[in-house]
PDB file of N, CA and C in Angstrom:
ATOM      1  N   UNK A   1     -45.478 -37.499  36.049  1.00  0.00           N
ATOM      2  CA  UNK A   1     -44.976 -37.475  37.403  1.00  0.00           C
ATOM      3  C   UNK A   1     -46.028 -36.857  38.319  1.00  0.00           C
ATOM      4  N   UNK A   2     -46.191 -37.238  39.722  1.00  0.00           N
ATOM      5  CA  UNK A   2     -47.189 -36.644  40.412  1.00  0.00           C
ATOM      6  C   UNK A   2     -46.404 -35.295  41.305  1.00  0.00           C
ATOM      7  N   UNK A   3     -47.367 -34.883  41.282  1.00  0.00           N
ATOM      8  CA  UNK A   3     -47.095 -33.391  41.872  1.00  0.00           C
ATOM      9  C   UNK A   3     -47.622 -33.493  43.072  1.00  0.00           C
ATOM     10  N   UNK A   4     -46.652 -33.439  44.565  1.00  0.00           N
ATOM     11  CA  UNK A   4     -47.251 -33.358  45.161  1.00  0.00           C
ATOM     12  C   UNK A   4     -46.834 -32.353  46.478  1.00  0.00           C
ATOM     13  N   UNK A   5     -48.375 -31.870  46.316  1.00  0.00           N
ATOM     14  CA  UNK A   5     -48.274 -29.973  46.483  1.00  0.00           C
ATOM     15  C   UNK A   5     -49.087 -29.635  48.308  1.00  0.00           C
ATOM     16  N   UNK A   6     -49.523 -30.788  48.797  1.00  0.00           N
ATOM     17  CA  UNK A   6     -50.268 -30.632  49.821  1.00  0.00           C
ATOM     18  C   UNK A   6     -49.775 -30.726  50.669  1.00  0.00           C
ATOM     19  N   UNK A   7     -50.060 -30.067  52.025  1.00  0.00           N
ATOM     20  CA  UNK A   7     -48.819 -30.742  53.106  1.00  0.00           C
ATOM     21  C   UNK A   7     -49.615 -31.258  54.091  1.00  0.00           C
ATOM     22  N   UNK A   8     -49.359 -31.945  54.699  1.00  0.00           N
ATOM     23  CA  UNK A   8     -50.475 -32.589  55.767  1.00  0.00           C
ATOM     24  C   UNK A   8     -50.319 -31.896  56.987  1.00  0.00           C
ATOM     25  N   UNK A   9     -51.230 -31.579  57.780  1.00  0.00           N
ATOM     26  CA  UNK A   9     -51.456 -30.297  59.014  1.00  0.00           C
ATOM     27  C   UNK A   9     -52.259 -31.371  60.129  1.00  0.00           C
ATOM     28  N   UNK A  10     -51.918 -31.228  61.303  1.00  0.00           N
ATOM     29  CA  UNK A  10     -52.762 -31.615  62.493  1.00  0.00           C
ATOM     30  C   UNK A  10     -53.327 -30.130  63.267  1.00  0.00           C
ATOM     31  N   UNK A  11     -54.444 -30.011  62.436  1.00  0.00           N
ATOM     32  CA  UNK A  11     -55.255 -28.819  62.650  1.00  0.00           C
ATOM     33  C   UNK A  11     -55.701 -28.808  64.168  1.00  0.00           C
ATOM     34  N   UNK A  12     -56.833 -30.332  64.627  1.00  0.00           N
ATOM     35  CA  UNK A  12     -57.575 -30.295  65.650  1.00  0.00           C
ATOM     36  C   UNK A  12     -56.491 -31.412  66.755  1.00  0.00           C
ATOM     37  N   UNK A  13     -55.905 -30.280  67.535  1.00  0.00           N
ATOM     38  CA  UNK A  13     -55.367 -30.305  68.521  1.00  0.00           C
ATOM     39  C   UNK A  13     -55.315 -31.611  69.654  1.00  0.00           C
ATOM     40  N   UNK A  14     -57.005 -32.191  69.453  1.00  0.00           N
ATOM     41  CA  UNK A  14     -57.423 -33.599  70.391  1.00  0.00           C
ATOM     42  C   UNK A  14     -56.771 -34.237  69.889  1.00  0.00           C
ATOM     43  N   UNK A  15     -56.680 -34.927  68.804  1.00  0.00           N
ATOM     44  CA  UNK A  15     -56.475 -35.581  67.836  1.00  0.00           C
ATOM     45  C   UNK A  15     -55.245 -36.065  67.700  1.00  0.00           C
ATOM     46  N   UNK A  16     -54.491 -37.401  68.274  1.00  0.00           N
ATOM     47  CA  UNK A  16     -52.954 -37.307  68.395  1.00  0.00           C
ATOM     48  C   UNK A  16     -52.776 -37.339  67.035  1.00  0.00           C
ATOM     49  N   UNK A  17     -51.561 -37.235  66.678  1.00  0.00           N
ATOM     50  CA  UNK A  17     -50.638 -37.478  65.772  1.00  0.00           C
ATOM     51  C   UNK A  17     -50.635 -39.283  65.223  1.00  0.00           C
ATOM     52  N   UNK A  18     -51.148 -40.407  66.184  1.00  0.00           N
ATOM     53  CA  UNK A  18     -51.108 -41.601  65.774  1.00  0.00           C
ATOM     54  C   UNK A  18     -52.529 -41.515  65.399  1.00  0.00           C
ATOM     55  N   UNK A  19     -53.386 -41.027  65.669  1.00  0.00           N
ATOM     56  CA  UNK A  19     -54.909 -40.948  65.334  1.00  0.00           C
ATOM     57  C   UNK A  19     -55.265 -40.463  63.911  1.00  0.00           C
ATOM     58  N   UNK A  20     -54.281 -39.307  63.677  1.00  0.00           N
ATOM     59  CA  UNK A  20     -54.696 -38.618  62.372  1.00  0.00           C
ATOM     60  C   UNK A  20     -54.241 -39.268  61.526  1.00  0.00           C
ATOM     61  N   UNK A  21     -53.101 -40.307  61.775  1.00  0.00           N
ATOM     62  CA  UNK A  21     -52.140 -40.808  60.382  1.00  0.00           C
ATOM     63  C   UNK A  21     -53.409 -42.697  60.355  1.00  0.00           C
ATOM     64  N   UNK A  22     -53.934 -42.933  61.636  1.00  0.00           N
ATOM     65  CA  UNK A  22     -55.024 -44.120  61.421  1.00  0.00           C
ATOM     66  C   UNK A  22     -56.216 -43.469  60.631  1.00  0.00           C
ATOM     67  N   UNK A  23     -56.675 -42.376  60.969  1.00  0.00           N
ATOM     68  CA  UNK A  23     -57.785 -41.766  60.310  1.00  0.00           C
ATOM     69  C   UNK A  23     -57.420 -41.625  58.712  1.00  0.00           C
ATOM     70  N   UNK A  24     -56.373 -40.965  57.987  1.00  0.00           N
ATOM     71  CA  UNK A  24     -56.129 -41.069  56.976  1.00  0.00           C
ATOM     72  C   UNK A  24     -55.679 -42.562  56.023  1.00  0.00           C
ATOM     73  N   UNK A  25     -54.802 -43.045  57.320  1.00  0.00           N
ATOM     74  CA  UNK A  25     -55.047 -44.867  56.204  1.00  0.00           C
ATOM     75  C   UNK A  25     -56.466 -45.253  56.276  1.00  0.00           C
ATOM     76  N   UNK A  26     -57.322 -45.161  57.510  1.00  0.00           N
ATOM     77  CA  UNK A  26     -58.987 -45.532  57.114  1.00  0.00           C
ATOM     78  C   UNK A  26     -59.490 -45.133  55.472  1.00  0.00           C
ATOM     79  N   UNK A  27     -59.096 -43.747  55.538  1.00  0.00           N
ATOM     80  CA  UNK A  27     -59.619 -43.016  54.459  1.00  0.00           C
ATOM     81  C   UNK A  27     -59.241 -43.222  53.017  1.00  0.00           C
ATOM     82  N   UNK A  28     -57.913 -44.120  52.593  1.00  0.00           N
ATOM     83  CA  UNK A  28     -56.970 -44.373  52.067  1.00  0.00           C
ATOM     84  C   UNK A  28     -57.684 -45.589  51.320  1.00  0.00           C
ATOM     85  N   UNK A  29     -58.143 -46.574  52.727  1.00  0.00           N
ATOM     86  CA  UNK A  29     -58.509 -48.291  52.339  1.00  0.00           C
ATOM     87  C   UNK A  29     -59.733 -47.968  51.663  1.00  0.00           C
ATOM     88  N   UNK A  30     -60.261 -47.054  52.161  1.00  0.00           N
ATOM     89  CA  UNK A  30     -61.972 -46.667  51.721  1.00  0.00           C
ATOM     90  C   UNK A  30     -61.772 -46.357  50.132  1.00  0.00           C
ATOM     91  N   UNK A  31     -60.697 -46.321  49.622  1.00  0.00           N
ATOM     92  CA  UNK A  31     -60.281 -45.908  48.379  1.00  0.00           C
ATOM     93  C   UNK A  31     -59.823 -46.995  47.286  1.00  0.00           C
ATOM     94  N   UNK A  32     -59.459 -48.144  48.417  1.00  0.00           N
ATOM     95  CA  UNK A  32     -58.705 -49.168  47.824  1.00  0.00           C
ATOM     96  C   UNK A  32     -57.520 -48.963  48.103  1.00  0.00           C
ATOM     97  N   UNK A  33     -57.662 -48.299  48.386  1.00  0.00           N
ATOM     98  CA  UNK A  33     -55.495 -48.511  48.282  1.00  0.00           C
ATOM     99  C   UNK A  33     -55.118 -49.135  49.550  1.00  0.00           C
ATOM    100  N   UNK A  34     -53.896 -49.692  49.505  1.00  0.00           N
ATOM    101  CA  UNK A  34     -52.827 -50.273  50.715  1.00  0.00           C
ATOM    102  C   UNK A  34     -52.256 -49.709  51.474  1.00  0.00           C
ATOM    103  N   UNK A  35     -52.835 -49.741  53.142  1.00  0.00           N
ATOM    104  CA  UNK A  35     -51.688 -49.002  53.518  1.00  0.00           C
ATOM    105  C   UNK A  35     -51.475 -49.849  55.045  1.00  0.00           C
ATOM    106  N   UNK A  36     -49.967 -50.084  54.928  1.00  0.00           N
ATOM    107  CA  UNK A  36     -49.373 -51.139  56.077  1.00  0.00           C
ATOM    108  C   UNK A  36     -48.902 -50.491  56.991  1.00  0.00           C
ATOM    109  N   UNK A  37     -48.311 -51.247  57.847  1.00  0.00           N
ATOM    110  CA  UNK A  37     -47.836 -50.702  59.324  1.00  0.00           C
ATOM    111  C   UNK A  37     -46.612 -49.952  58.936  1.00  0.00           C
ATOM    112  N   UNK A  38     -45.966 -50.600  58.172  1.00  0.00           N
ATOM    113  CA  UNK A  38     -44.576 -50.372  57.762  1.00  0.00           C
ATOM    114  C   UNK A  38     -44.822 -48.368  56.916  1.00  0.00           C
ATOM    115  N   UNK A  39     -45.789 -48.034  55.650  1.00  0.00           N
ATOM    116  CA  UNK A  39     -46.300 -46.749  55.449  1.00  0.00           C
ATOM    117  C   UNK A  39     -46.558 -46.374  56.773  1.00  0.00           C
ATOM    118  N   UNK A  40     -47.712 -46.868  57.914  1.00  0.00           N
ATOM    119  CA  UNK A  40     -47.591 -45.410  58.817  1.00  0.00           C
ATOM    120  C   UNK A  40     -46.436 -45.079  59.783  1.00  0.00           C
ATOM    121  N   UNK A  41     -45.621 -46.534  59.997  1.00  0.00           N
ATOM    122  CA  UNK A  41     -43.900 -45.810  60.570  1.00  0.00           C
ATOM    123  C   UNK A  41     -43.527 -44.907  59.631  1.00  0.00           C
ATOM    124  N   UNK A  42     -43.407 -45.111  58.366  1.00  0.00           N
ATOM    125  CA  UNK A  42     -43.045 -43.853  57.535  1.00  0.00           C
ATOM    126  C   UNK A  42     -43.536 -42.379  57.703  1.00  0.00           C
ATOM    127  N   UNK A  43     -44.813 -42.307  57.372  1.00  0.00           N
ATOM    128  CA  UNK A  43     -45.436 -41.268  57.975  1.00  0.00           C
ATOM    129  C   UNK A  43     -44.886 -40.919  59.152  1.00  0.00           C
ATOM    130  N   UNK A  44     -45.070 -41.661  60.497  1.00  0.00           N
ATOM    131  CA  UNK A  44     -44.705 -40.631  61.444  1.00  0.00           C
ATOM    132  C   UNK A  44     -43.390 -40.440  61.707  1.00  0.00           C
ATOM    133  N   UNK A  45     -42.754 -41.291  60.816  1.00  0.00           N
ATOM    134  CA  UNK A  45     -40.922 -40.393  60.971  1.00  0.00           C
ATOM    135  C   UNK A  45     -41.115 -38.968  60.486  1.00  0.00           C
ATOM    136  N   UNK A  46     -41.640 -39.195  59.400  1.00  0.00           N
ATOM    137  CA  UNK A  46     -41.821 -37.841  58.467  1.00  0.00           C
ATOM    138  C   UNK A  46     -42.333 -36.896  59.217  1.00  0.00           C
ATOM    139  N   UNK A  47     -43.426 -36.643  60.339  1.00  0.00           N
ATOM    140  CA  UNK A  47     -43.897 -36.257  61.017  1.00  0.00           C
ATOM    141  C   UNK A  47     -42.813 -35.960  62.274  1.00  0.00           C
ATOM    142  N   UNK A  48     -42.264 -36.636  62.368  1.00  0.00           N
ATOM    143  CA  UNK A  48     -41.125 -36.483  64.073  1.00  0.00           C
ATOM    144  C   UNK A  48     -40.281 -35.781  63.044  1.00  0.00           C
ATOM    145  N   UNK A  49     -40.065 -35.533  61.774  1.00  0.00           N
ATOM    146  CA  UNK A  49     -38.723 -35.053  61.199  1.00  0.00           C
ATOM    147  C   UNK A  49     -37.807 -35.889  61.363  1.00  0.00           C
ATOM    148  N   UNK A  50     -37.882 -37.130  61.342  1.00  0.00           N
ATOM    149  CA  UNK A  50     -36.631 -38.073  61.110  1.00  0.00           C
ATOM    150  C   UNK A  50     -36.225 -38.393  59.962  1.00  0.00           C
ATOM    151  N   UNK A  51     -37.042 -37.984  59.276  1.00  0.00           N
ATOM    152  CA  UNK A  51     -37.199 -37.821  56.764  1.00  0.00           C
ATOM    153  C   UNK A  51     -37.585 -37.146  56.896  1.00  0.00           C
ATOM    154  N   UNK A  52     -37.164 -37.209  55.551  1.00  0.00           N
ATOM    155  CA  UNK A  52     -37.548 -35.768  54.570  1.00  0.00           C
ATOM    156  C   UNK A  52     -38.853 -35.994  53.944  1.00  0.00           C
ATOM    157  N   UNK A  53     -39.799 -34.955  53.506  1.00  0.00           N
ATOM    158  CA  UNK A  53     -40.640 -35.480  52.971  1.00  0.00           C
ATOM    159  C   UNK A  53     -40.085 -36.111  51.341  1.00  0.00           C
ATOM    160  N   UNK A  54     -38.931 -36.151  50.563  1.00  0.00           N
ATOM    161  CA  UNK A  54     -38.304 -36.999  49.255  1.00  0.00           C
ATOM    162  C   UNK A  54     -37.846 -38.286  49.885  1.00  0.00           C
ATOM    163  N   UNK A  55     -37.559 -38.197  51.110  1.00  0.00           N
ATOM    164  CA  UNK A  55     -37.233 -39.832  51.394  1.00  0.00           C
ATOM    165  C   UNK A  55     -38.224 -40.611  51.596  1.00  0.00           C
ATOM    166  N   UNK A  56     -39.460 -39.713  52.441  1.00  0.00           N
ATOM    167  CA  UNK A  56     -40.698 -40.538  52.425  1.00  0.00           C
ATOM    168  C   UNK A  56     -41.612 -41.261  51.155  1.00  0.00           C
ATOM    169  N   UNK A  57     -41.431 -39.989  50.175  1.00  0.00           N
ATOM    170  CA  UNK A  57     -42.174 -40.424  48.858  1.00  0.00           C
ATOM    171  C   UNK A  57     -41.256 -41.393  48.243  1.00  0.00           C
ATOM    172  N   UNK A  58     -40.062 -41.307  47.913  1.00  0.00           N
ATOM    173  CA  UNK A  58     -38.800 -42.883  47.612  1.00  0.00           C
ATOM    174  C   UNK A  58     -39.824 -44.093  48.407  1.00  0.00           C
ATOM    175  N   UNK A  59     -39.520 -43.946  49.911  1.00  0.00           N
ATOM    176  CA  UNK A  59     -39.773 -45.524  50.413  1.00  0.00           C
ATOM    177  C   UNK A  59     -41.451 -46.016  49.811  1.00  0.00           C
ATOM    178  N   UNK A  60     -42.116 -44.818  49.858  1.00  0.00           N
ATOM    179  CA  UNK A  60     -43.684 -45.406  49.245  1.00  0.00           C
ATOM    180  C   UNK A  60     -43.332 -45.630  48.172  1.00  0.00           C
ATOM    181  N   UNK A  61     -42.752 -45.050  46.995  1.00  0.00           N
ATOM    182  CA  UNK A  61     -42.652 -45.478  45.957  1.00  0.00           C
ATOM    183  C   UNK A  61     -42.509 -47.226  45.571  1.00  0.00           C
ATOM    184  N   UNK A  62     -41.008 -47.404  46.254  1.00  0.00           N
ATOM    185  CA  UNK A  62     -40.099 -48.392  46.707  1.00  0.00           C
ATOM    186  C   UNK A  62     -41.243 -49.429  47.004  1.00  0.00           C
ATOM    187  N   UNK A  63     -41.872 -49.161  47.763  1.00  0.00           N
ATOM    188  CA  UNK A  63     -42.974 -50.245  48.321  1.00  0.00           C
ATOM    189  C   UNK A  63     -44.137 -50.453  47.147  1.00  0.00           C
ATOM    190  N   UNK A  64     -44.453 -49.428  46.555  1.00  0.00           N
ATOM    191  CA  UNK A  64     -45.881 -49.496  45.957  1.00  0.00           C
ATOM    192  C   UNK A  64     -44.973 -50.767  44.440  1.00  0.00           C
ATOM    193  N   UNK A  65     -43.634 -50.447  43.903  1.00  0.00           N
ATOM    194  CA  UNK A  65     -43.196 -51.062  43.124  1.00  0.00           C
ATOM    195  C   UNK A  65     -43.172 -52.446  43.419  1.00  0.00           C
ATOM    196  N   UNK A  66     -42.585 -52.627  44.614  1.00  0.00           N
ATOM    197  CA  UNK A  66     -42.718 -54.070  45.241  1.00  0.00           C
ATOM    198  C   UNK A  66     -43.816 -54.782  45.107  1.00  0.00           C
ATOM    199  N   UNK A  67     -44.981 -54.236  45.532  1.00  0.00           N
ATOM    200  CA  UNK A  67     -46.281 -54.770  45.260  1.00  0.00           C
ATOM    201  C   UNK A  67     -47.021 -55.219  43.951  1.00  0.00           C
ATOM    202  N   UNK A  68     -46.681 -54.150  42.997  1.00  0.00           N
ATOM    203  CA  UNK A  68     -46.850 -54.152  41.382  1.00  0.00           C
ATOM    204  C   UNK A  68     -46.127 -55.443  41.141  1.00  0.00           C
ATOM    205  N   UNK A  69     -44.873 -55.561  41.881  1.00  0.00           N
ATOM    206  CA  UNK A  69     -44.131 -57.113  41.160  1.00  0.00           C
ATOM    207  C   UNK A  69     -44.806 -57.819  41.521  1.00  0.00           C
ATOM    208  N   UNK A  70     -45.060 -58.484  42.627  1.00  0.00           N
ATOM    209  CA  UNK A  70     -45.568 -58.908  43.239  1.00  0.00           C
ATOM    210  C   UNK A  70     -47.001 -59.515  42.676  1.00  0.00           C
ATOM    211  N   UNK A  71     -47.754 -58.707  42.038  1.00  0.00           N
ATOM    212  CA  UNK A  71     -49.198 -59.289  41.907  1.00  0.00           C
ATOM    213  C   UNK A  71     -49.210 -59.426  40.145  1.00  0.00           C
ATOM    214  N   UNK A  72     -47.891 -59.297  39.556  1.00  0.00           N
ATOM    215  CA  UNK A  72     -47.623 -59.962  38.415  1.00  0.00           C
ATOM    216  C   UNK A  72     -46.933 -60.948  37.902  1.00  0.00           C
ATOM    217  N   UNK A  73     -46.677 -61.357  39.202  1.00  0.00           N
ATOM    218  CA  UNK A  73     -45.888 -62.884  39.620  1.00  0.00           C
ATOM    219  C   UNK A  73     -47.112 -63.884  39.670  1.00  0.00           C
TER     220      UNK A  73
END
């Protein structure tokens, strides 16, 4: 199971809140990984406090499973 222990901070103040969550999917793709429009609405609910951070990790989950079917179809 992943442990996940970090919390995400908007340290530098310029920097909106839609900027830091584009800067981190940049950083994300640079990795390979997927990340859609639909993950950064997630994120910034999570961010406005509209989820929890367990509902957020469910819907990524939820999604990342979808995809796994998906590319074994």
């Amino acid at each position: 199971m992943i442990n996940y222990m970090f919390e995400v901070r908007n340290i530098d103040c310029s920097v909106s809140t839609q900027q830091a969550i584009n800067n981190a999917a940049a950083s994300l793709k640079m990795e390979g990984l997927t990340v859609t429009e639909k993950h950064k609405e997630w994120c910034q609910r999570l961010l406005n406090n509209e989820i929890t951070k367990a509902e957020y990790i469910r819907l990524v989950k939820e999604s990342s499973k979808g995809n796994r079917q998906a590319d074994e179809n």
